[in-house]
Every structure is written in structure tokens, then in C-alpha cells.
PDB file of N, CA and C in Angstrom:
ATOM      1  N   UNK A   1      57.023 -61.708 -27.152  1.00  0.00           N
ATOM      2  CA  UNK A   1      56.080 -62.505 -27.916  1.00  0.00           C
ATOM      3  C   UNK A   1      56.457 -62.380 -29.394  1.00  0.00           C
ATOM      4  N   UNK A   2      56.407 -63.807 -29.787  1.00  0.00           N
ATOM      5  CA  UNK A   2      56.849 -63.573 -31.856  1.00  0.00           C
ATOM      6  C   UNK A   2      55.885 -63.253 -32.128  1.00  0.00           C
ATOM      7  N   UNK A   3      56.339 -62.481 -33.701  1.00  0.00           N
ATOM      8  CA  UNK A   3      55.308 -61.449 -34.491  1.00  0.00           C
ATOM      9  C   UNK A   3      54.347 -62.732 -34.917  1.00  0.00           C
ATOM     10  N   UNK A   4      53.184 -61.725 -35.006  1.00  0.00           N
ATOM     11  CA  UNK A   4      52.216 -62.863 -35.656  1.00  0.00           C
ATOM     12  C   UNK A   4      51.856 -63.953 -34.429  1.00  0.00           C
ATOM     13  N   UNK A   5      51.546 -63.941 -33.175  1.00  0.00           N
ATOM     14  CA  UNK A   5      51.586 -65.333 -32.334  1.00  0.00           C
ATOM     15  C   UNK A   5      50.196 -64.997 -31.181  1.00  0.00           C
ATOM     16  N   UNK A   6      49.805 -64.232 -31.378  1.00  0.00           N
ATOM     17  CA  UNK A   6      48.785 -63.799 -30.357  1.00  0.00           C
ATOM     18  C   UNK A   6      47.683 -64.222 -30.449  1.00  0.00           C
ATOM     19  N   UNK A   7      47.294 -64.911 -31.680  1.00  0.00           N
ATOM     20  CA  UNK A   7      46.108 -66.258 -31.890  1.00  0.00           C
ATOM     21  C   UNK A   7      46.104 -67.291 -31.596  1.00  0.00           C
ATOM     22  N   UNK A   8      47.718 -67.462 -31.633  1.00  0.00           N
ATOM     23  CA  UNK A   8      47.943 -68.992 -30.905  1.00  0.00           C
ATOM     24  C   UNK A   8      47.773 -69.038 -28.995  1.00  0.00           C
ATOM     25  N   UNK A   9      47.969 -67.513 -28.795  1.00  0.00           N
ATOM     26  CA  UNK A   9      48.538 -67.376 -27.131  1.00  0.00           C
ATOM     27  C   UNK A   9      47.249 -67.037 -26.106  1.00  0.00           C
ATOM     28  N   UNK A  10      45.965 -66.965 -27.055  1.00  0.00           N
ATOM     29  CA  UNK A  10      45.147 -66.560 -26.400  1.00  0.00           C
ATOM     30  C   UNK A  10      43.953 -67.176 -26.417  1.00  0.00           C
ATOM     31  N   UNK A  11      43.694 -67.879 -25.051  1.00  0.00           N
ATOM     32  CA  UNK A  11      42.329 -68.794 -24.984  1.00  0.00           C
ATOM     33  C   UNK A  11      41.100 -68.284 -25.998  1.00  0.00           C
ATOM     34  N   UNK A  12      40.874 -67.319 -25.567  1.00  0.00           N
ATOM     35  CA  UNK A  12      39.272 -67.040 -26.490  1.00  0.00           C
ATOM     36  C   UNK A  12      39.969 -67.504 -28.043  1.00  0.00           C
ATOM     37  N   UNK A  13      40.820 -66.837 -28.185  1.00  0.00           N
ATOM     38  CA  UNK A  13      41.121 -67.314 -29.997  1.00  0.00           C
ATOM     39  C   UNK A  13      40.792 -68.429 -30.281  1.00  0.00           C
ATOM     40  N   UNK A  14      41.706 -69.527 -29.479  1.00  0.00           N
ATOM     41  CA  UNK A  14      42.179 -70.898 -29.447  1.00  0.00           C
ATOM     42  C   UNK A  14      40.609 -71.489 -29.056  1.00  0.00           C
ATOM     43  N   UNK A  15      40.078 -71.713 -28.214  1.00  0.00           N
ATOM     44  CA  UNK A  15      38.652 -72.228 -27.718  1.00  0.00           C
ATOM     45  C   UNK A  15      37.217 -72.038 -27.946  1.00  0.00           C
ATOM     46  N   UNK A  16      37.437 -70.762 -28.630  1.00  0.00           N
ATOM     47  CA  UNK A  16      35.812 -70.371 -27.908  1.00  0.00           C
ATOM     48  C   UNK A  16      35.321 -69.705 -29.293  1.00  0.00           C
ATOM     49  N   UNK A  17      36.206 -68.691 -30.129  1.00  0.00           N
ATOM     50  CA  UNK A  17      35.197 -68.017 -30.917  1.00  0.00           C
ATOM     51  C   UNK A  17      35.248 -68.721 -32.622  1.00  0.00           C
ATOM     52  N   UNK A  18      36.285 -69.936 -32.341  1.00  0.00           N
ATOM     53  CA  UNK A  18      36.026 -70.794 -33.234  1.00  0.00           C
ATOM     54  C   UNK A  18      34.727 -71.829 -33.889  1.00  0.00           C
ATOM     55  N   UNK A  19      34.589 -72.341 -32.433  1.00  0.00           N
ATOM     56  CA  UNK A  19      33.141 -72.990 -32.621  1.00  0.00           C
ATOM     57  C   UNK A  19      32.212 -72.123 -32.865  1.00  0.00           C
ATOM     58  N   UNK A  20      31.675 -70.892 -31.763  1.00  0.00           N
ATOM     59  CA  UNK A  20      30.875 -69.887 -31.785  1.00  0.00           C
ATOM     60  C   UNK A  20      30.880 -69.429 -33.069  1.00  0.00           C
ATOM     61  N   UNK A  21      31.605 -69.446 -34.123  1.00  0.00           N
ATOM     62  CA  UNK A  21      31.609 -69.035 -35.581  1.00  0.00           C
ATOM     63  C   UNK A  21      30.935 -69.964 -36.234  1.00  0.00           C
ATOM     64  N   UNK A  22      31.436 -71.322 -35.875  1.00  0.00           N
ATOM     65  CA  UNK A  22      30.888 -72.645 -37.101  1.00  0.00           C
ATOM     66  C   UNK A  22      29.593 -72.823 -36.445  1.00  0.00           C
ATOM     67  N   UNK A  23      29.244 -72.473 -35.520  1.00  0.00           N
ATOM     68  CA  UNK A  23      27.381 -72.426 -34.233  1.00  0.00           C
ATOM     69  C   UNK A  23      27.198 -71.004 -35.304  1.00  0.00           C
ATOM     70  N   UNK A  24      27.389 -69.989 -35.531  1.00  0.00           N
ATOM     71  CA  UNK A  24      26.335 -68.936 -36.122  1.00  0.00           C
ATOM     72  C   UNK A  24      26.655 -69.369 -37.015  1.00  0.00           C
ATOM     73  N   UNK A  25      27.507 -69.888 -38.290  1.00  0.00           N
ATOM     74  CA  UNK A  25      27.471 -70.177 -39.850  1.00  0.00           C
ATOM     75  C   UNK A  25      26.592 -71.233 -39.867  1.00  0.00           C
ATOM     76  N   UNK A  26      26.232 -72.329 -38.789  1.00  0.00           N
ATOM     77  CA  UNK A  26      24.749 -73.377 -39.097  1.00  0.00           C
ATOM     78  C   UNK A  26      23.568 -72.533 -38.680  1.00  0.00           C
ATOM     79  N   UNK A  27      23.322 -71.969 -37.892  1.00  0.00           N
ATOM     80  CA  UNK A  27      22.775 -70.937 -37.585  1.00  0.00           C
ATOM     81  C   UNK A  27      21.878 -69.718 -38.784  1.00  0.00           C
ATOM     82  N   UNK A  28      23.191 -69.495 -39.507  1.00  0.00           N
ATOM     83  CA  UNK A  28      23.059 -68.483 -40.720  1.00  0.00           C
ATOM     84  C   UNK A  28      22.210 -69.393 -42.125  1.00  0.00           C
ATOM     85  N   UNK A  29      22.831 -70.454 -42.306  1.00  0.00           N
ATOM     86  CA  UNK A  29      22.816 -71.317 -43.419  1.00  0.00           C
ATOM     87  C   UNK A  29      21.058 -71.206 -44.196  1.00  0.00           C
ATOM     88  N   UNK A  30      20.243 -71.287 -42.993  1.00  0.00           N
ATOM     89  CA  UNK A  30      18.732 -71.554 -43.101  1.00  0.00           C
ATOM     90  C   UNK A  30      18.274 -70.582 -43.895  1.00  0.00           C
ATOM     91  N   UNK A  31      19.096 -69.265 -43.607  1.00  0.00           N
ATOM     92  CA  UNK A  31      18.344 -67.796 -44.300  1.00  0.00           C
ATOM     93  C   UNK A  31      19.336 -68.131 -45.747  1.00  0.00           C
ATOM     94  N   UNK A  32      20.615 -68.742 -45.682  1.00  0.00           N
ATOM     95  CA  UNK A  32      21.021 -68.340 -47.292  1.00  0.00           C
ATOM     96  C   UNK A  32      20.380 -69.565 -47.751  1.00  0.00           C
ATOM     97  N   UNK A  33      19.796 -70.560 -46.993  1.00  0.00           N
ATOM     98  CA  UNK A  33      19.395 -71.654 -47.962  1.00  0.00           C
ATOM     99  C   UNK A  33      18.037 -71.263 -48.305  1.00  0.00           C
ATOM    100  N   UNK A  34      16.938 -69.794 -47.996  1.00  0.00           N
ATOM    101  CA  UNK A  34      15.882 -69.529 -48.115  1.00  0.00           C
ATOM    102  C   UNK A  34      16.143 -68.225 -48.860  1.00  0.00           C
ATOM    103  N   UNK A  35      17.236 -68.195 -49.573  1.00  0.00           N
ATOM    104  CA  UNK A  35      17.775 -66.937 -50.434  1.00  0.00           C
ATOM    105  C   UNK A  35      17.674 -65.552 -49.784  1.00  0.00           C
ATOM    106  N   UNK A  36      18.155 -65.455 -48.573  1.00  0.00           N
ATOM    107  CA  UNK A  36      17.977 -64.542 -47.967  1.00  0.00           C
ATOM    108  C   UNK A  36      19.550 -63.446 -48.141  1.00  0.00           C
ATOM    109  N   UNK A  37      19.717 -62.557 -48.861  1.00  0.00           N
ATOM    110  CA  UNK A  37      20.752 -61.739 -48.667  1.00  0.00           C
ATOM    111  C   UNK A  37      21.417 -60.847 -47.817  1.00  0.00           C
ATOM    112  N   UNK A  38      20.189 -60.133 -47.163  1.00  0.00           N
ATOM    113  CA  UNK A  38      20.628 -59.575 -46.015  1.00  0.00           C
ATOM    114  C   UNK A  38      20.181 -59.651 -45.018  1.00  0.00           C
ATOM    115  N   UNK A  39      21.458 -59.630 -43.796  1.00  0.00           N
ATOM    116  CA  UNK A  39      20.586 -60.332 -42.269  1.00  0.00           C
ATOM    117  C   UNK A  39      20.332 -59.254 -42.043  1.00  0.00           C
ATOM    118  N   UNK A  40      19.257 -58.742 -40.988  1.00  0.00           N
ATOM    119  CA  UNK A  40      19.105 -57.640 -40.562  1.00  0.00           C
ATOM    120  C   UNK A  40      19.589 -58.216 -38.454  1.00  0.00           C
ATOM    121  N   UNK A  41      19.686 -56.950 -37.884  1.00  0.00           N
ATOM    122  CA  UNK A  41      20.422 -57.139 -36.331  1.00  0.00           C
ATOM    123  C   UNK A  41      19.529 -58.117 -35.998  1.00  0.00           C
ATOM    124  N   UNK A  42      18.453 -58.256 -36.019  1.00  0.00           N
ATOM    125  CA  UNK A  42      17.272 -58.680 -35.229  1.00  0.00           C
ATOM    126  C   UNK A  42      17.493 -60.039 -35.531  1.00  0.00           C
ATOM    127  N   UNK A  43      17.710 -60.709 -36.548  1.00  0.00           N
ATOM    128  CA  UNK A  43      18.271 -62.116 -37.323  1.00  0.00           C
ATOM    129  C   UNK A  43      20.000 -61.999 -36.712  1.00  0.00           C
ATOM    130  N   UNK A  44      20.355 -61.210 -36.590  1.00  0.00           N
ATOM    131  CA  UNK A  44      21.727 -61.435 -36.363  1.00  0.00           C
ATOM    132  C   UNK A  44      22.007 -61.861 -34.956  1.00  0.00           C
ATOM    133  N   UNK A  45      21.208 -60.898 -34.275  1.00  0.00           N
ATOM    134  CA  UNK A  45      21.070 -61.420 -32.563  1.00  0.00           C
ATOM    135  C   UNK A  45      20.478 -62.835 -32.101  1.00  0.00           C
ATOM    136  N   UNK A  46      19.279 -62.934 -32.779  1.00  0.00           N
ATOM    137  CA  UNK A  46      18.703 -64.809 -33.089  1.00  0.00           C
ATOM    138  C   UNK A  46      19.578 -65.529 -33.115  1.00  0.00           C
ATOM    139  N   UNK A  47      20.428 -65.607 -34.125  1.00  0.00           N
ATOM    140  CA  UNK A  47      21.328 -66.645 -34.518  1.00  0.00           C
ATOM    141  C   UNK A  47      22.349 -66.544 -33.692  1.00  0.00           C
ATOM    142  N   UNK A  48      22.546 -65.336 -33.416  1.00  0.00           N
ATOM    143  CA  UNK A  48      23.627 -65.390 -32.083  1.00  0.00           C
ATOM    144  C   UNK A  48      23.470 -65.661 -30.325  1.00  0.00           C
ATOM    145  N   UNK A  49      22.249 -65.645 -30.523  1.00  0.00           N
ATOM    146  CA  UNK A  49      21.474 -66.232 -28.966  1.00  0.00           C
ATOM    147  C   UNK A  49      21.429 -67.516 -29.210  1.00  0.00           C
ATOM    148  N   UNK A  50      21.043 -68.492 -30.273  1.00  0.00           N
ATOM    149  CA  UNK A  50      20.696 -69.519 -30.411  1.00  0.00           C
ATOM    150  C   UNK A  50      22.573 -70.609 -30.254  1.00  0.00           C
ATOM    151  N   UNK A  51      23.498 -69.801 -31.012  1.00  0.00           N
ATOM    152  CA  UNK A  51      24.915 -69.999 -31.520  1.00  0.00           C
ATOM    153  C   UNK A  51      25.236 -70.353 -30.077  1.00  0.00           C
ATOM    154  N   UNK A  52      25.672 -69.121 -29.232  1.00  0.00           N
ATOM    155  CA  UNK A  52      26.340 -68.709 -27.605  1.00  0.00           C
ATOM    156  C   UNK A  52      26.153 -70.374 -27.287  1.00  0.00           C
ATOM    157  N   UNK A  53      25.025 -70.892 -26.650  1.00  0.00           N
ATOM    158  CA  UNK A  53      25.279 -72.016 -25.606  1.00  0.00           C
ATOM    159  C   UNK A  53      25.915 -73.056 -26.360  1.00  0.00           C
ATOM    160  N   UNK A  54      25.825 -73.164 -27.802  1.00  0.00           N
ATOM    161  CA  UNK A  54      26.573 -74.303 -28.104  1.00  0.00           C
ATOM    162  C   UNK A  54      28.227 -74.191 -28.222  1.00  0.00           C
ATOM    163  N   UNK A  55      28.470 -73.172 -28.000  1.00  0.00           N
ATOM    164  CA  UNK A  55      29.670 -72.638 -28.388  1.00  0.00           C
ATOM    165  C   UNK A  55      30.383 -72.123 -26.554  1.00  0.00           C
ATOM    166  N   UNK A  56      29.985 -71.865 -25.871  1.00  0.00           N
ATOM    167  CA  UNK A  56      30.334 -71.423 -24.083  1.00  0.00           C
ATOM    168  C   UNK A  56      30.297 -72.792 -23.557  1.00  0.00           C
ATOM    169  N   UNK A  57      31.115 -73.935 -23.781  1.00  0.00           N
ATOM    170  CA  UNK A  57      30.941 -75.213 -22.587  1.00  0.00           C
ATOM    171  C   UNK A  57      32.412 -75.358 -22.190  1.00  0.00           C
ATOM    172  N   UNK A  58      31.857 -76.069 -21.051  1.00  0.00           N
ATOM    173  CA  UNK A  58      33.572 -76.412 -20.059  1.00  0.00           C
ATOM    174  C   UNK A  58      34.521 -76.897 -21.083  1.00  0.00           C
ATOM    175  N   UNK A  59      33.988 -77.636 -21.795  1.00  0.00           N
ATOM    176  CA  UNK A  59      35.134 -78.556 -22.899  1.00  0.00           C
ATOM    177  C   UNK A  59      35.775 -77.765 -24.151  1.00  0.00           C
ATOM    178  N   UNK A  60      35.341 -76.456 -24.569  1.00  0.00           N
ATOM    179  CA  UNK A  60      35.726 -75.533 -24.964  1.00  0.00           C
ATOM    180  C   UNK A  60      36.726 -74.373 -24.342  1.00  0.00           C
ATOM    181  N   UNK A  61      36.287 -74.265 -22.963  1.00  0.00           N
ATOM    182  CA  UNK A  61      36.631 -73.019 -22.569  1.00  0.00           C
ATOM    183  C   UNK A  61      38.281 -73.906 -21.770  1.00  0.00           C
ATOM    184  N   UNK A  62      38.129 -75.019 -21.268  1.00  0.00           N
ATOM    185  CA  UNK A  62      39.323 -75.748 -20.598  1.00  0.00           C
ATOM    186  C   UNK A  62      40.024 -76.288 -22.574  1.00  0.00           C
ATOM    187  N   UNK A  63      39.785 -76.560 -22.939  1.00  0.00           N
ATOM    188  CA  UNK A  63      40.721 -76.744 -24.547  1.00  0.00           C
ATOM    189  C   UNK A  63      41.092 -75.573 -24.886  1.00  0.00           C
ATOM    190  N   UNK A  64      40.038 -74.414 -25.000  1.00  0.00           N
ATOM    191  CA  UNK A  64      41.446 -73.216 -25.603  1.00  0.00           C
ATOM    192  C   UNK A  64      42.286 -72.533 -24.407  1.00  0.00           C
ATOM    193  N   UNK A  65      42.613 -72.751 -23.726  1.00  0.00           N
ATOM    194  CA  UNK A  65      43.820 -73.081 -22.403  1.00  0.00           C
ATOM    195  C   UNK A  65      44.386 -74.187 -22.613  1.00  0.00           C
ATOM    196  N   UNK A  66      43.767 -75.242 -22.572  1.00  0.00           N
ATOM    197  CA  UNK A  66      45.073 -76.305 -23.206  1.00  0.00           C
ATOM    198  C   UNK A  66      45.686 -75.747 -24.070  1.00  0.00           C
ATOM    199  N   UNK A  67      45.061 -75.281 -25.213  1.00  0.00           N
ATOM    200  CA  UNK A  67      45.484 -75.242 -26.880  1.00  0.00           C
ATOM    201  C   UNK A  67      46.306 -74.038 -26.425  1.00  0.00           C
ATOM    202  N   UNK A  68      46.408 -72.796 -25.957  1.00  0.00           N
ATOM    203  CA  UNK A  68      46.933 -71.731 -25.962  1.00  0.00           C
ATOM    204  C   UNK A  68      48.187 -72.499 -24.855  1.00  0.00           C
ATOM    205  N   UNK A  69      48.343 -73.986 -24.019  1.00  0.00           N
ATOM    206  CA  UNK A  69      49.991 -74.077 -23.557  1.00  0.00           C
ATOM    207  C   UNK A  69      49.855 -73.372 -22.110  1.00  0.00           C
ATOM    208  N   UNK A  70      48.435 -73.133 -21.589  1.00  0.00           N
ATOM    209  CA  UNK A  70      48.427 -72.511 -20.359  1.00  0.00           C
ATOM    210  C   UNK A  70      48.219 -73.371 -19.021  1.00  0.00           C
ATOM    211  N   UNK A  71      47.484 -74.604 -19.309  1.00  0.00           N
ATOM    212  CA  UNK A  71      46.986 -75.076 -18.309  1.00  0.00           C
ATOM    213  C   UNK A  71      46.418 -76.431 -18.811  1.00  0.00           C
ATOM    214  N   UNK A  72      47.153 -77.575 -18.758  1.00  0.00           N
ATOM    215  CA  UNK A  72      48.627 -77.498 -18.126  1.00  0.00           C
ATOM    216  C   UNK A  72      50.021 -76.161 -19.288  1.00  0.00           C
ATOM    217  N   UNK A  73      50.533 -75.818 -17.988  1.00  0.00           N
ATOM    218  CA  UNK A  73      51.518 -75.214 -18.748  1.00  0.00           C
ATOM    219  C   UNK A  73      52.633 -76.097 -20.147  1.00  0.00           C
ATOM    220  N   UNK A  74      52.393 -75.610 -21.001  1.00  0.00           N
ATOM    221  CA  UNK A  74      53.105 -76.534 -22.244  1.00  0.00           C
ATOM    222  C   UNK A  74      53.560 -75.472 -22.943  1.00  0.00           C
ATOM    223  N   UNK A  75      54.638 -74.529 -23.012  1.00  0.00           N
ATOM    224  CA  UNK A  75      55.051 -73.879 -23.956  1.00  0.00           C
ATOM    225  C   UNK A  75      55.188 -74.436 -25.334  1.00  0.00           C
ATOM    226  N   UNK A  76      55.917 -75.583 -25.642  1.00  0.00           N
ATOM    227  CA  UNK A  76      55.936 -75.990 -26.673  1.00  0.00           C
ATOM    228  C   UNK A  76      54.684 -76.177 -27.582  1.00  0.00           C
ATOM    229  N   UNK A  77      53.851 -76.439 -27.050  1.00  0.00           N
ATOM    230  CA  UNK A  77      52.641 -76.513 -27.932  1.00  0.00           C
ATOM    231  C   UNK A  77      52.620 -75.502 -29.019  1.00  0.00           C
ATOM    232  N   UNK A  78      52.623 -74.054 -28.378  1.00  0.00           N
ATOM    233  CA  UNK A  78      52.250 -73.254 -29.012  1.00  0.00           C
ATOM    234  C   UNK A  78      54.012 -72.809 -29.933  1.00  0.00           C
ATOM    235  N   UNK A  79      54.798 -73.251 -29.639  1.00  0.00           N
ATOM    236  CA  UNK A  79      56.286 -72.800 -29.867  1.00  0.00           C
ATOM    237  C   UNK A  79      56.740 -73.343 -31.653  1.00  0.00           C
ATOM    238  N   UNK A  80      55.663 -75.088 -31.209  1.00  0.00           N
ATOM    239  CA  UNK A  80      55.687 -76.007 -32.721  1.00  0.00           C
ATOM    240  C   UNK A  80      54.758 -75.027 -33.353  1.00  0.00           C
ATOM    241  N   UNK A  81      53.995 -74.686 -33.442  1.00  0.00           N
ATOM    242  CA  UNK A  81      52.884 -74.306 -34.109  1.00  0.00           C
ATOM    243  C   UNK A  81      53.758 -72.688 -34.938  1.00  0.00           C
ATOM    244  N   UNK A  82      54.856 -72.395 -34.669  1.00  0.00           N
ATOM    245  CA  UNK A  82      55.471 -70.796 -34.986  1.00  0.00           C
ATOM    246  C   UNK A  82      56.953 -71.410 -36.163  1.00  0.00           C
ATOM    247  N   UNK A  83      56.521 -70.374 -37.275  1.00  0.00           N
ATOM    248  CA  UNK A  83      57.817 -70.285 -37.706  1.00  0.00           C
ATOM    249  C   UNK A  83      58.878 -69.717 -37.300  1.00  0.00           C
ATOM    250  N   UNK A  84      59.494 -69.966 -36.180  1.00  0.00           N
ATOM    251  CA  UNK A  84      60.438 -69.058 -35.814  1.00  0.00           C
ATOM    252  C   UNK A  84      62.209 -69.502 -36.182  1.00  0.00           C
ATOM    253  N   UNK A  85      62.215 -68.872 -36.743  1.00  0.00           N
ATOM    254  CA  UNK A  85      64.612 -69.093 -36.991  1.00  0.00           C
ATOM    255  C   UNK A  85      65.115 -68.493 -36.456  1.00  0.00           C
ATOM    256  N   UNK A  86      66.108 -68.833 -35.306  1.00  0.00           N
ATOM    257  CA  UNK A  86      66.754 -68.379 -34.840  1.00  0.00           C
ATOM    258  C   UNK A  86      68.248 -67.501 -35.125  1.00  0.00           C
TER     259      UNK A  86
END
């Protein structure tokens, strides 16, 4: 495996904890738009219960397997995406 390539090679990277990030940053937004500085767990778990289902669907979880070149098998996908010189 090339250095640096294990974000590209791995479904959860590629599919899942991308959205699940931009689902808790709308999620989050409400408390910094109510000047809120610090989340406490109890707000952190909220936003992350509320985040999960929009972020866990078939069309996510089958795209970062596409995107990671697994299924369908596509090496190249992930091969363009690498600086590699031979």
C-alpha cells in the first residue's frame, strides 16, 4: 500500500464519516449560533444521535465502497487519486 493512501482505501473514510461530520457540524451550528462555547457530552451525544441516521444510509455505505475501488472492483479509481512516480 502507498504511503499516505489508507483514506482513500477505506470505506468508512471514503463513505460514511464524511457526511456524519457535515450531519454533526449542522447539528453543532444551533449552539455556536446561540453563542454557546462549550459543548458539554450530554450536547455532544444529542447531536450525535440526531447526526448517525442521516449519515448510516445504503447510498452512503454502497458509495464509500465504490469510492474506496472495492465494489465494483476499480483499482484505478483510487490509483488516479495518488501521487505516485515510479
Amino acid at each position: 500500500m502507498p504511503a499516505y493512501s489508507s483514506h482513500y482505501l477505506q470505506p468508512l473514510n471514503v463513505g460514511y464519516y464524511s457526511p456524519l461530520k457535515q450531519a454533526y457540524g449542522r447539528q453543532i451550528e444551533h449552539l455556536v449560533c446561540a453563542r454557546v462555547t462549550h459543548i458539554t457530552k450530554l450536547e455532544f451525544l444529542y447531536a450525535l444521535r440526531k447526526a448517525w441516521p442521516a449519515s448510516i444510509t445504503q447510498k452512503n455505505i454502497q458509495g464509500g465502497f465504490a469510492g474506496a475501488g472495492l465494489m465494483p472492483h476499480d483499482p484505478e479509481r483510487v490509483l488516479s487519486k495518488l501521487d505516485i512516480q515510479i
